[in-house]
N, C-alpha and C. Protein backbone atom coordinates (compact mmCIF):
# COMPACT_ATOMS: atom_id res chain seq x y z
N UNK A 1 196.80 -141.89 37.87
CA UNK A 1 198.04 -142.59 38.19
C UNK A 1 199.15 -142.04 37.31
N UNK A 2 200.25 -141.24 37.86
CA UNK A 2 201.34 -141.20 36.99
C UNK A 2 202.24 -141.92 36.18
N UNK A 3 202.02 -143.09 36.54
CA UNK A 3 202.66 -144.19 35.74
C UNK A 3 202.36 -144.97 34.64
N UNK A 4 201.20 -144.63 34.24
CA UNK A 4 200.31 -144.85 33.18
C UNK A 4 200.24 -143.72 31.60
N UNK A 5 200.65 -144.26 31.11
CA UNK A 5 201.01 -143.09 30.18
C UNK A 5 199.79 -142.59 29.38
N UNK A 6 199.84 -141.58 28.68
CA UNK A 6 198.22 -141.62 28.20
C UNK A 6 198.23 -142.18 27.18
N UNK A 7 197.03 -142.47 26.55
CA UNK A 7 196.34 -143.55 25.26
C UNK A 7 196.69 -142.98 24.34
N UNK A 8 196.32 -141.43 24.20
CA UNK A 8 196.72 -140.78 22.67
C UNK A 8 197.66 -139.22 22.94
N UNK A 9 197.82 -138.87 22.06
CA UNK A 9 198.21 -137.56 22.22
C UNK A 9 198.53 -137.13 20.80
N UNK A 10 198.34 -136.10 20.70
CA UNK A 10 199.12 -135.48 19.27
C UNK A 10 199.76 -134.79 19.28
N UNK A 11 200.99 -134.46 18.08
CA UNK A 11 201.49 -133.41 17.97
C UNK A 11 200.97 -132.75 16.62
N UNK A 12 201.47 -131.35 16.77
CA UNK A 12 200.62 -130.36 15.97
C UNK A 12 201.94 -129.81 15.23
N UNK A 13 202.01 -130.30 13.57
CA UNK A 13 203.64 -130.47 13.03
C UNK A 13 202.61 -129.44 11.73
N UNK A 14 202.51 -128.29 12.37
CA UNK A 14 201.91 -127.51 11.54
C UNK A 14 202.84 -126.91 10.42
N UNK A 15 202.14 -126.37 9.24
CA UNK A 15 203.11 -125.52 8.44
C UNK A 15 203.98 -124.55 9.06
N UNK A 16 202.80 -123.57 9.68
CA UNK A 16 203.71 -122.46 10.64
C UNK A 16 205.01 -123.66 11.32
N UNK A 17 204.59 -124.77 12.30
CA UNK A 17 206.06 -124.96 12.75
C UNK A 17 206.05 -126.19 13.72
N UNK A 18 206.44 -127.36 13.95
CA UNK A 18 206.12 -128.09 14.98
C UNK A 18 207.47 -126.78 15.98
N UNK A 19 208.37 -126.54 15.38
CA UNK A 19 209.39 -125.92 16.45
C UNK A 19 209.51 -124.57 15.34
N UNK A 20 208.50 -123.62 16.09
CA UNK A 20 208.92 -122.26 15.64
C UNK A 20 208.81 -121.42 14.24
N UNK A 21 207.71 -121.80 13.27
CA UNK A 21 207.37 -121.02 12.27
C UNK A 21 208.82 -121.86 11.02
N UNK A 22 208.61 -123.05 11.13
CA UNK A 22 209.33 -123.81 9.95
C UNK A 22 209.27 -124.22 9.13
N UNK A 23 208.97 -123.67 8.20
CA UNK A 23 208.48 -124.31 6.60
C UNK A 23 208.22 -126.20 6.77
N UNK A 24 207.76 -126.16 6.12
CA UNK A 24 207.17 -127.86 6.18
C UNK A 24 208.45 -128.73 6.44
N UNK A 25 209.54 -128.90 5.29
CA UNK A 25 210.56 -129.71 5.48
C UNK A 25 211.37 -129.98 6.08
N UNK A 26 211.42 -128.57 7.54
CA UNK A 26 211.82 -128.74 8.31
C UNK A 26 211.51 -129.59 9.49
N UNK A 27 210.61 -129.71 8.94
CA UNK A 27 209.31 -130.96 10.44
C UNK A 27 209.99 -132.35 9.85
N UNK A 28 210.45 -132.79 8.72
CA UNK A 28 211.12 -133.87 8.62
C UNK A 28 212.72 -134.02 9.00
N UNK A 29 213.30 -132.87 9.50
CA UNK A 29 214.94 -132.74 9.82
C UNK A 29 215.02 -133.80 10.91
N UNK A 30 216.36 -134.25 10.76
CA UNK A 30 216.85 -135.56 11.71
C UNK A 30 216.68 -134.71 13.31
N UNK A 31 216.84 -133.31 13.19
CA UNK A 31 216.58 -132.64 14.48
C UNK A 31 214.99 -133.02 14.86
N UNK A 32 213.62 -133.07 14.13
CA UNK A 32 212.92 -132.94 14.58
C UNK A 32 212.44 -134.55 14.77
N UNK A 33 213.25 -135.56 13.90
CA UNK A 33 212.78 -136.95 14.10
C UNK A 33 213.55 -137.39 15.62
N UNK A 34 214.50 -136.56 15.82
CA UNK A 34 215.25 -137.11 17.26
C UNK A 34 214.42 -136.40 18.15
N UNK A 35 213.62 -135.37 17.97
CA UNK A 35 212.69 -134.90 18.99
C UNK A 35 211.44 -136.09 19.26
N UNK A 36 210.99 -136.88 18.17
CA UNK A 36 210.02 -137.60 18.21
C UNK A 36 210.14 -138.74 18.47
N UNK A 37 211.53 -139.27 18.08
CA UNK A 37 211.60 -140.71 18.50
C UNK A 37 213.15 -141.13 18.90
N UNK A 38 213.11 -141.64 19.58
CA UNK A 38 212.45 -142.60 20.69
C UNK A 38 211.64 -142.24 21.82
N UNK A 39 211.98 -140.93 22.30
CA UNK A 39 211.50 -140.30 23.56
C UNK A 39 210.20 -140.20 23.13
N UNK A 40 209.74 -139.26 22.34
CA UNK A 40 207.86 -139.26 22.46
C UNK A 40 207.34 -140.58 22.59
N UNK A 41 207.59 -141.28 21.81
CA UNK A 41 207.19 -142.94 21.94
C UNK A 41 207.39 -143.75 23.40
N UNK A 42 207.80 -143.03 23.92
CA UNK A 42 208.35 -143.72 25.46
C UNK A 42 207.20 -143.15 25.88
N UNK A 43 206.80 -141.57 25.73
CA UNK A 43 205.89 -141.20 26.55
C UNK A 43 204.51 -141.64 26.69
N UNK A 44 204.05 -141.78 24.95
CA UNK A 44 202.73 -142.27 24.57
C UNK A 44 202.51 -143.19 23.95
N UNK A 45 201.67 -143.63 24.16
CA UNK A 45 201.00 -145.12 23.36
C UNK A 45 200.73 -144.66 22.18
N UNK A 46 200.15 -143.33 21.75
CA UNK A 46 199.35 -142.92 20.00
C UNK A 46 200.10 -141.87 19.90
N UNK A 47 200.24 -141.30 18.69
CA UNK A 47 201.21 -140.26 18.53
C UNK A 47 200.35 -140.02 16.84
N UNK A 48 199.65 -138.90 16.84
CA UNK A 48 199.43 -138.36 15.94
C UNK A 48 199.80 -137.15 15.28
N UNK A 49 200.62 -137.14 14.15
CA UNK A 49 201.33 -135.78 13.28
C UNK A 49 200.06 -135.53 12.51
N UNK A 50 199.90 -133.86 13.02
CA UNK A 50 198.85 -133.30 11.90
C UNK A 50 199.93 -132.34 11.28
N UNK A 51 199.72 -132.38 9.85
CA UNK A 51 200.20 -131.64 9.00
C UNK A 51 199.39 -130.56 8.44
N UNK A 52 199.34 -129.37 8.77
CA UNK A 52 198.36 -128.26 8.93
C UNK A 52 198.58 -127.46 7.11
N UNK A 53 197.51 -127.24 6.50
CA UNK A 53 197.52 -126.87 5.38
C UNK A 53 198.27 -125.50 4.62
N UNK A 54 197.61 -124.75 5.62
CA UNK A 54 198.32 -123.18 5.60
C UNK A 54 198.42 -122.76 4.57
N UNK A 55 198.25 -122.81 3.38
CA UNK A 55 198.29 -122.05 1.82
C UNK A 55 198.79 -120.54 2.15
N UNK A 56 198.22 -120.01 3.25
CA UNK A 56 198.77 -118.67 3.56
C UNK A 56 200.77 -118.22 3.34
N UNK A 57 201.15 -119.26 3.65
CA UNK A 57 202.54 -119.37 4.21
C UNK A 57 203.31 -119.85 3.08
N UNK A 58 202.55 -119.88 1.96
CA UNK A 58 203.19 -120.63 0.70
C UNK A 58 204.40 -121.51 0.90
N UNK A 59 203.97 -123.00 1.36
CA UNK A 59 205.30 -123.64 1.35
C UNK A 59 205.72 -124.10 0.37
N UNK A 60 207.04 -124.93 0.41
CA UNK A 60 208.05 -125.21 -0.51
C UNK A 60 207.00 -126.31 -1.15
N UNK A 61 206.67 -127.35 -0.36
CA UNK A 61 205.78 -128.74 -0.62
C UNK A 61 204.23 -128.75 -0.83
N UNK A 62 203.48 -129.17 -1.57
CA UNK A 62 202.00 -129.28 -1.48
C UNK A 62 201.77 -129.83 0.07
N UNK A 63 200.52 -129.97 0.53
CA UNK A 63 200.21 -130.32 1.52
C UNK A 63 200.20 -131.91 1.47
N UNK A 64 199.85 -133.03 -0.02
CA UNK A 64 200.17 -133.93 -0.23
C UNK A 64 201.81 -134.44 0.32
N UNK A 65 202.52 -133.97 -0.58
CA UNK A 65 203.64 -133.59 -0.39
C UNK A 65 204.36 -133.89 1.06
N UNK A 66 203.97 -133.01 1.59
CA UNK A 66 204.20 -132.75 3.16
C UNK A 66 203.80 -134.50 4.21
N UNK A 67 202.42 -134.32 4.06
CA UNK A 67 202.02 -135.41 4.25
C UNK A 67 202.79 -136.81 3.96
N UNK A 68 203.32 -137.59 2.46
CA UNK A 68 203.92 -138.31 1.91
C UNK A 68 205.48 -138.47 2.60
N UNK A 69 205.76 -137.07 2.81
CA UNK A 69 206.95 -137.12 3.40
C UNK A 69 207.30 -137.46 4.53
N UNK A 70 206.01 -137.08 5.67
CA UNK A 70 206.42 -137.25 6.97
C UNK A 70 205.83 -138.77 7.57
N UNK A 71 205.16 -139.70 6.03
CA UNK A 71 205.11 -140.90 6.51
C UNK A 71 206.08 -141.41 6.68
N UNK A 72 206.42 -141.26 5.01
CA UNK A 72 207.48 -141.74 4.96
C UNK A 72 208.86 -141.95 5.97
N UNK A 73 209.09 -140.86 6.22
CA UNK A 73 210.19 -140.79 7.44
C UNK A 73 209.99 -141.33 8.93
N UNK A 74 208.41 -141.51 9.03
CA UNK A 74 207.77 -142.05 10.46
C UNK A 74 207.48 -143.55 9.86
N UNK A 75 207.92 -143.84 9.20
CA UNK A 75 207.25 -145.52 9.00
C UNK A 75 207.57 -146.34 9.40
N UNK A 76 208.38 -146.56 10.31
CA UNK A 76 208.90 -147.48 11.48
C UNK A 76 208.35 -147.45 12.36
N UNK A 77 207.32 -146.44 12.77
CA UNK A 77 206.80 -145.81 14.37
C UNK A 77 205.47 -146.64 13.94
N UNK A 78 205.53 -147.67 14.20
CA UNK A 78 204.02 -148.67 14.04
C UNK A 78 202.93 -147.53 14.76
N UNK A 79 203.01 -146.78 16.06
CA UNK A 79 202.38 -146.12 16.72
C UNK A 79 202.08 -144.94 16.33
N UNK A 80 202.34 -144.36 15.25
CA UNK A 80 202.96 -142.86 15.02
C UNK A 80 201.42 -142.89 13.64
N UNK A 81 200.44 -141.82 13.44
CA UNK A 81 200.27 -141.66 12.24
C UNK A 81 200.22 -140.46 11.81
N UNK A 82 199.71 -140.01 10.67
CA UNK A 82 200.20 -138.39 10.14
C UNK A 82 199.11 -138.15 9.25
N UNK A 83 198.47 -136.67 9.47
CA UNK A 83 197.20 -136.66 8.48
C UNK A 83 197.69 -135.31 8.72
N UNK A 84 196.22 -134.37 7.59
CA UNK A 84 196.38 -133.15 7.02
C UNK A 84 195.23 -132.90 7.82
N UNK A 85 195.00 -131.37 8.20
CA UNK A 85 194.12 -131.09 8.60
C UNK A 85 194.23 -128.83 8.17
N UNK A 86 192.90 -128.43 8.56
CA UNK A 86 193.19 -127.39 7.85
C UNK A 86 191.63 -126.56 8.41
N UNK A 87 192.16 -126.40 10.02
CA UNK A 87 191.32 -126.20 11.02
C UNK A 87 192.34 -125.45 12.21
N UNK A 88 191.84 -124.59 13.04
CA UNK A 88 192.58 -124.18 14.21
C UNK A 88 193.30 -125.66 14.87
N UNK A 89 194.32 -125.39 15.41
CA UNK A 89 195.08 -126.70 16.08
C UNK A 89 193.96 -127.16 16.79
N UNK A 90 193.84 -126.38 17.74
CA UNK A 90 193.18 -126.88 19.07
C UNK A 90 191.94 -128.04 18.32
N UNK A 91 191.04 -127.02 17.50
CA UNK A 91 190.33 -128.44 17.09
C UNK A 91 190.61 -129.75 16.61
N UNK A 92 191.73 -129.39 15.81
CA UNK A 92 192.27 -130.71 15.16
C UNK A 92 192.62 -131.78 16.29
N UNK A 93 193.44 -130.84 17.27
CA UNK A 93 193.69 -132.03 18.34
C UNK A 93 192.65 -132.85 19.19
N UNK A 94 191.32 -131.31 18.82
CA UNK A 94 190.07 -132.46 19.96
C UNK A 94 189.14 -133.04 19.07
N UNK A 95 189.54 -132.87 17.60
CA UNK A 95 188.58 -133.89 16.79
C UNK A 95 189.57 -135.47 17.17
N UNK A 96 190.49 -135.15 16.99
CA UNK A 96 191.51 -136.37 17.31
C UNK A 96 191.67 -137.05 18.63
N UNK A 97 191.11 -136.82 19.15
CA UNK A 97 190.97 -137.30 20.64
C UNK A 97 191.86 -137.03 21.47
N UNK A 98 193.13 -136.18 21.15
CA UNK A 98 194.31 -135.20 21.77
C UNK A 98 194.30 -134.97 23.23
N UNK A 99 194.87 -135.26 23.99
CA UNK A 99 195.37 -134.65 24.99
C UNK A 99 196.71 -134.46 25.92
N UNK A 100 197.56 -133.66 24.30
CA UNK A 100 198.74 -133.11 24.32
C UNK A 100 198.95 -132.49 23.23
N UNK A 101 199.82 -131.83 23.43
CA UNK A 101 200.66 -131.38 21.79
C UNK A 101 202.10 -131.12 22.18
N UNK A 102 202.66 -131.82 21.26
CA UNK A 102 203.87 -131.97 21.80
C UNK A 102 204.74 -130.34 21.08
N UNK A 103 205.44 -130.08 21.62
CA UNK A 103 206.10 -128.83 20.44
C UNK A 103 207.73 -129.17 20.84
N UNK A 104 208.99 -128.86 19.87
CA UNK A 104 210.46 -129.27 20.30
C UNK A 104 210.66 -127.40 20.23
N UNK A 105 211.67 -127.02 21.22
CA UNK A 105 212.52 -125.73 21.38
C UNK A 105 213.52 -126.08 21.08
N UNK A 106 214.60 -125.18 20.13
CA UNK A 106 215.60 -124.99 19.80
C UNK A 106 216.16 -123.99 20.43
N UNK A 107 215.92 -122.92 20.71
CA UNK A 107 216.35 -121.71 21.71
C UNK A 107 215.63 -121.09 22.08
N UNK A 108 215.93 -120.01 22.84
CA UNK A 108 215.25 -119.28 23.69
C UNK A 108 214.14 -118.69 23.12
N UNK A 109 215.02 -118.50 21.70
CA UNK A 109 213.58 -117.22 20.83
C UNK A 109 212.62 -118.69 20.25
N UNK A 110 212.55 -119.84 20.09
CA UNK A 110 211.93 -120.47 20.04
C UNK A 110 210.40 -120.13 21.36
N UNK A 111 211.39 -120.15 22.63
CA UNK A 111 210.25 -120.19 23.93
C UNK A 111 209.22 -119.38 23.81
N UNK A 112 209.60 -118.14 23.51
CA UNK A 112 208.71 -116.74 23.83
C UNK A 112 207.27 -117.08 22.73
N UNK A 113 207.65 -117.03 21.98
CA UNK A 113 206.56 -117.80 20.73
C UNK A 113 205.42 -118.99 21.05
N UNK A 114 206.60 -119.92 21.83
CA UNK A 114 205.63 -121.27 22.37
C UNK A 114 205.02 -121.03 23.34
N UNK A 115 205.48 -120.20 24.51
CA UNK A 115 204.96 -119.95 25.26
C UNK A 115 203.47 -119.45 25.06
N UNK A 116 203.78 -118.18 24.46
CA UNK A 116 202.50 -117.59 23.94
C UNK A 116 201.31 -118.62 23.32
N UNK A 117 201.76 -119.65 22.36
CA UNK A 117 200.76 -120.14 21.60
C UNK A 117 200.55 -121.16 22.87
N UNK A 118 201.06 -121.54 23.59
CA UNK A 118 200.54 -122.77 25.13
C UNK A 118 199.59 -122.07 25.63
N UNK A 119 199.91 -120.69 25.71
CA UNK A 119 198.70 -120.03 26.77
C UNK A 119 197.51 -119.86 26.14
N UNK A 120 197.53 -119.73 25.39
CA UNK A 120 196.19 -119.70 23.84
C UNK A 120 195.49 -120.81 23.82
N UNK A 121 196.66 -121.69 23.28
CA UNK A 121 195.73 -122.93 23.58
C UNK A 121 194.90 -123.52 24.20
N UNK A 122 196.15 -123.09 25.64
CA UNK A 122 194.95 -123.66 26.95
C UNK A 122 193.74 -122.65 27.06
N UNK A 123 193.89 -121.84 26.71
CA UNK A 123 192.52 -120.68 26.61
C UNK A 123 191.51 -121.59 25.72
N UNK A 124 191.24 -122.04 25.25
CA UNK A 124 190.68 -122.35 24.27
C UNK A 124 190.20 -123.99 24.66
N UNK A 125 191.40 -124.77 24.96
CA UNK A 125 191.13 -125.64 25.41
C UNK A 125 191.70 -125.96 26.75
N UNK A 126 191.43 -126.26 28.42
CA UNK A 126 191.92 -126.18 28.90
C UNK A 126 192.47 -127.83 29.29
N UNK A 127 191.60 -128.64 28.61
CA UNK A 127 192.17 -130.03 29.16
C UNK A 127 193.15 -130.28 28.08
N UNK A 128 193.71 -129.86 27.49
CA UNK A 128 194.68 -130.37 26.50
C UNK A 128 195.96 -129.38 27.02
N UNK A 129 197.23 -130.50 27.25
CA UNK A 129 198.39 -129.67 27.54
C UNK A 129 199.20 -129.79 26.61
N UNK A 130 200.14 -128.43 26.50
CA UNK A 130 201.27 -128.54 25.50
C UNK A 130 202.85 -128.70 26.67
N UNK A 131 203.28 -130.00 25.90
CA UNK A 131 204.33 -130.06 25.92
C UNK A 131 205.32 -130.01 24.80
N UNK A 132 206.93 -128.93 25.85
CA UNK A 132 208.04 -129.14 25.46
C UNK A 132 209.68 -130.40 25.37
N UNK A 133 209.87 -130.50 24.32
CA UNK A 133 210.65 -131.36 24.28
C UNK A 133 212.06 -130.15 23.49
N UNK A 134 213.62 -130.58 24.15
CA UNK A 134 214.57 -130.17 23.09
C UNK A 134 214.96 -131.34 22.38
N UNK A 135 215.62 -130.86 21.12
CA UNK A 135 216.25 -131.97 20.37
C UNK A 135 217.70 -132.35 21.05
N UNK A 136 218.43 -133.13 20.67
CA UNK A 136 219.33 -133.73 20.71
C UNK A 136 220.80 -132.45 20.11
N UNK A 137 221.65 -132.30 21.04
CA UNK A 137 222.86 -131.28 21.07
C UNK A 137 223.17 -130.85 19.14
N UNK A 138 223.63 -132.05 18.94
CA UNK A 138 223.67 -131.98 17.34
C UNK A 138 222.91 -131.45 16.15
N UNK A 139 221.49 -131.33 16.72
CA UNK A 139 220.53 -130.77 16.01
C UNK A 139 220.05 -129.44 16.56
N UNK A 140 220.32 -128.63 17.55
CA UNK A 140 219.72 -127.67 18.08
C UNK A 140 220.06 -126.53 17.40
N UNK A 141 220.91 -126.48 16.42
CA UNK A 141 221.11 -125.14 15.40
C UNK A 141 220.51 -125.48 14.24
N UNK A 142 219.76 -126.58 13.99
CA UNK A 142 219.48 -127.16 12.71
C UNK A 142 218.08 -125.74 12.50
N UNK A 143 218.63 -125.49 11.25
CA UNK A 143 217.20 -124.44 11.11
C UNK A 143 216.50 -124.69 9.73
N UNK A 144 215.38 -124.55 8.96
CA UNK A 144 214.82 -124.82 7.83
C UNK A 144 215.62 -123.83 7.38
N UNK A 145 215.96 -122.80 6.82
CA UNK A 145 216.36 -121.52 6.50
C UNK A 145 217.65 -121.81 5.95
N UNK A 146 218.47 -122.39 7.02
CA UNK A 146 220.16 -122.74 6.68
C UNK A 146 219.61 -124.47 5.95
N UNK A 147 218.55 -125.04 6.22
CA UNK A 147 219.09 -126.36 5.11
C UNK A 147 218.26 -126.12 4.06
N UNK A 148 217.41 -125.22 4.02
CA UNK A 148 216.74 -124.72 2.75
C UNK A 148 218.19 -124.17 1.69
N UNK A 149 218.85 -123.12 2.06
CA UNK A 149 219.97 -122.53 1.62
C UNK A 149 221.15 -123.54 1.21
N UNK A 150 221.32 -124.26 2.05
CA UNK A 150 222.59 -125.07 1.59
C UNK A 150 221.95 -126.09 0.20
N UNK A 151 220.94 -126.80 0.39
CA UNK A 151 219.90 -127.04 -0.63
C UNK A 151 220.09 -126.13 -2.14
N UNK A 152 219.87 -125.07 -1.68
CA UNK A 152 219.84 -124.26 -2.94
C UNK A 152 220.70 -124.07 -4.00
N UNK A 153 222.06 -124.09 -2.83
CA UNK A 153 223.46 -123.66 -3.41
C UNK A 153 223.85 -124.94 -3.41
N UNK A 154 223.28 -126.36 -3.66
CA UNK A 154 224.05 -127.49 -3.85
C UNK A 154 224.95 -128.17 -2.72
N UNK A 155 224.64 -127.82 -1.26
CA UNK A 155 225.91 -128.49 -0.36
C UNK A 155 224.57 -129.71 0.21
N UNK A 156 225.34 -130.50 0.73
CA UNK A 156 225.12 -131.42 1.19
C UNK A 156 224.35 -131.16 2.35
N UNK A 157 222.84 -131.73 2.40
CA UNK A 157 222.20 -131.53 3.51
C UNK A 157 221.84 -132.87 3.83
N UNK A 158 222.45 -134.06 3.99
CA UNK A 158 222.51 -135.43 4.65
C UNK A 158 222.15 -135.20 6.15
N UNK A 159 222.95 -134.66 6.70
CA UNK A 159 223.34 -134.43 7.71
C UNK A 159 222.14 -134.38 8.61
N UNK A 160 221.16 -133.54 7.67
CA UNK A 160 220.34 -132.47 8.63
C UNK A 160 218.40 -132.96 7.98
N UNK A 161 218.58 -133.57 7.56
CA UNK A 161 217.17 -133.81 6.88
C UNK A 161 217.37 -135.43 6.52
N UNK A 162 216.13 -136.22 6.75
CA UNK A 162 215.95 -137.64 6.36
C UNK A 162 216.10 -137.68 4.97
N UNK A 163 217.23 -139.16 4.60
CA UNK A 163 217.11 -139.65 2.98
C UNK A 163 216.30 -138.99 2.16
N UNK A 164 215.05 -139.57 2.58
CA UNK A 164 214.57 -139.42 1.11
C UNK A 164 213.44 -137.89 1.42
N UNK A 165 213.62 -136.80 2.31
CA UNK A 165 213.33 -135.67 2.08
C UNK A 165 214.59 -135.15 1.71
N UNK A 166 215.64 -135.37 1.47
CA UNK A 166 216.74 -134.81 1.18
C UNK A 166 216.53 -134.72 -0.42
N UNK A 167 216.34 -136.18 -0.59
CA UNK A 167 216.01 -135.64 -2.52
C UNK A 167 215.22 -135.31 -2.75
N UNK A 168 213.77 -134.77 -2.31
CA UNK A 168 212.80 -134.07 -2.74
C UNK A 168 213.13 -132.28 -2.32
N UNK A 169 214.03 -132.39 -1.64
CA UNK A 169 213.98 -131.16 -0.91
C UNK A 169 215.53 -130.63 -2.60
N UNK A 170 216.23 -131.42 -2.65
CA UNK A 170 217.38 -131.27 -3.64
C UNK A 170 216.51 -130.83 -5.19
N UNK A 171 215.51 -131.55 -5.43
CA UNK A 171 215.38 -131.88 -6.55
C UNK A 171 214.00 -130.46 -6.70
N UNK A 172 213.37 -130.04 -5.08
CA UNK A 172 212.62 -128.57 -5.90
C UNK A 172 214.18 -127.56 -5.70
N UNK A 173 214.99 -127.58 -5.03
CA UNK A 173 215.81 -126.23 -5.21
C UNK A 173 216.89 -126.09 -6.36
N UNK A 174 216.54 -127.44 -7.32
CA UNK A 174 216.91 -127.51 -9.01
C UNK A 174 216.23 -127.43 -9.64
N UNK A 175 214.76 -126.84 -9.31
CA UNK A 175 213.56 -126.92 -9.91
C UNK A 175 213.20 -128.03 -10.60
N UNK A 176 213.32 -128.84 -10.58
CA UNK A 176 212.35 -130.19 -11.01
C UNK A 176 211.55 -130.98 -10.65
């Protein structure tokens, strides 16, 4: 029945990238929370954020870190939860009972990338679909890169990242 939404689904808010190879703190930007809510929540009843370990990719945040943060910022989403995992997606999503992954596009060069990793996926798994979502007009240039940078050099990144990743994100690019 199409009108029935499904029970669970996850998204896969990996290190590499929920949108496109984005350092961790970018998975908390007001761009990627307007990708998740309200609309994902409309779609699904369960909404699970895996936060993928990746040590390879040396991020800014521990994987704790990461984790702590993206409760934090989801803690209104009674429906929403967020764990670490540190396994190919696909499994993570079918240890989790997954059947979705949500991913947000920002542009085109976003697609070519997602595309590729959708077709993989479904290789791998074919009952699990990936869906695309865009963010909201205001956020679609939002990049980790430019609020990492403005971060660095002291400008104001309110704008573009939740409260209180804003001061963790302020307080490593003063090193403390």
């Amino acid at each position: 029945n199409l009108t029935q939404r499904p029970r669970t689904t996850t998204i896969a808010d990996r290190v590499q990238g929920l949108i496109g190879q984005r350092p961790a703190h970018a998975r908390r930007s007001q761009r990627q929370r307007d990708t998740r809510q309200p609309r994902l929540l409309q779609l699904f009843d369960r909404v699970v954020v895996g936060i993928a370990a990746s040590e390879s990719k040396r991020p800014m945040f521990t994987l704790d870190e990461r984790i702590e943060m993206a409760r934090e910022v989801l803690a209104d989403l009674p429906n929403a939860t967020v764990t670490g995992f540190s396994s190919l997606l696909m499994a993570f999503v079918h240890d989790q009972g997954g059947r979705a992954i949500l991913r947000g596009l920002r542009a085109v060069s976003d697609f070519e990338y997602e595309f590729q990793m959708a077709g993989m996926n479904r290789r791998l798994w074919p009952e699990v679909e990936t869906l695309f979502l865009t963010p909201s007009e205001q956020y679609m240039f939002v990049s980790a890169t430019i609020v990492r940078e403005i971060a660095r050099f002291g400008g104001n990144i309110g704008d573009f990242v939740h409260p209180a990743v804003a001061v963790r994100l302020r307080a490593k690019a003063e090193g403390r």
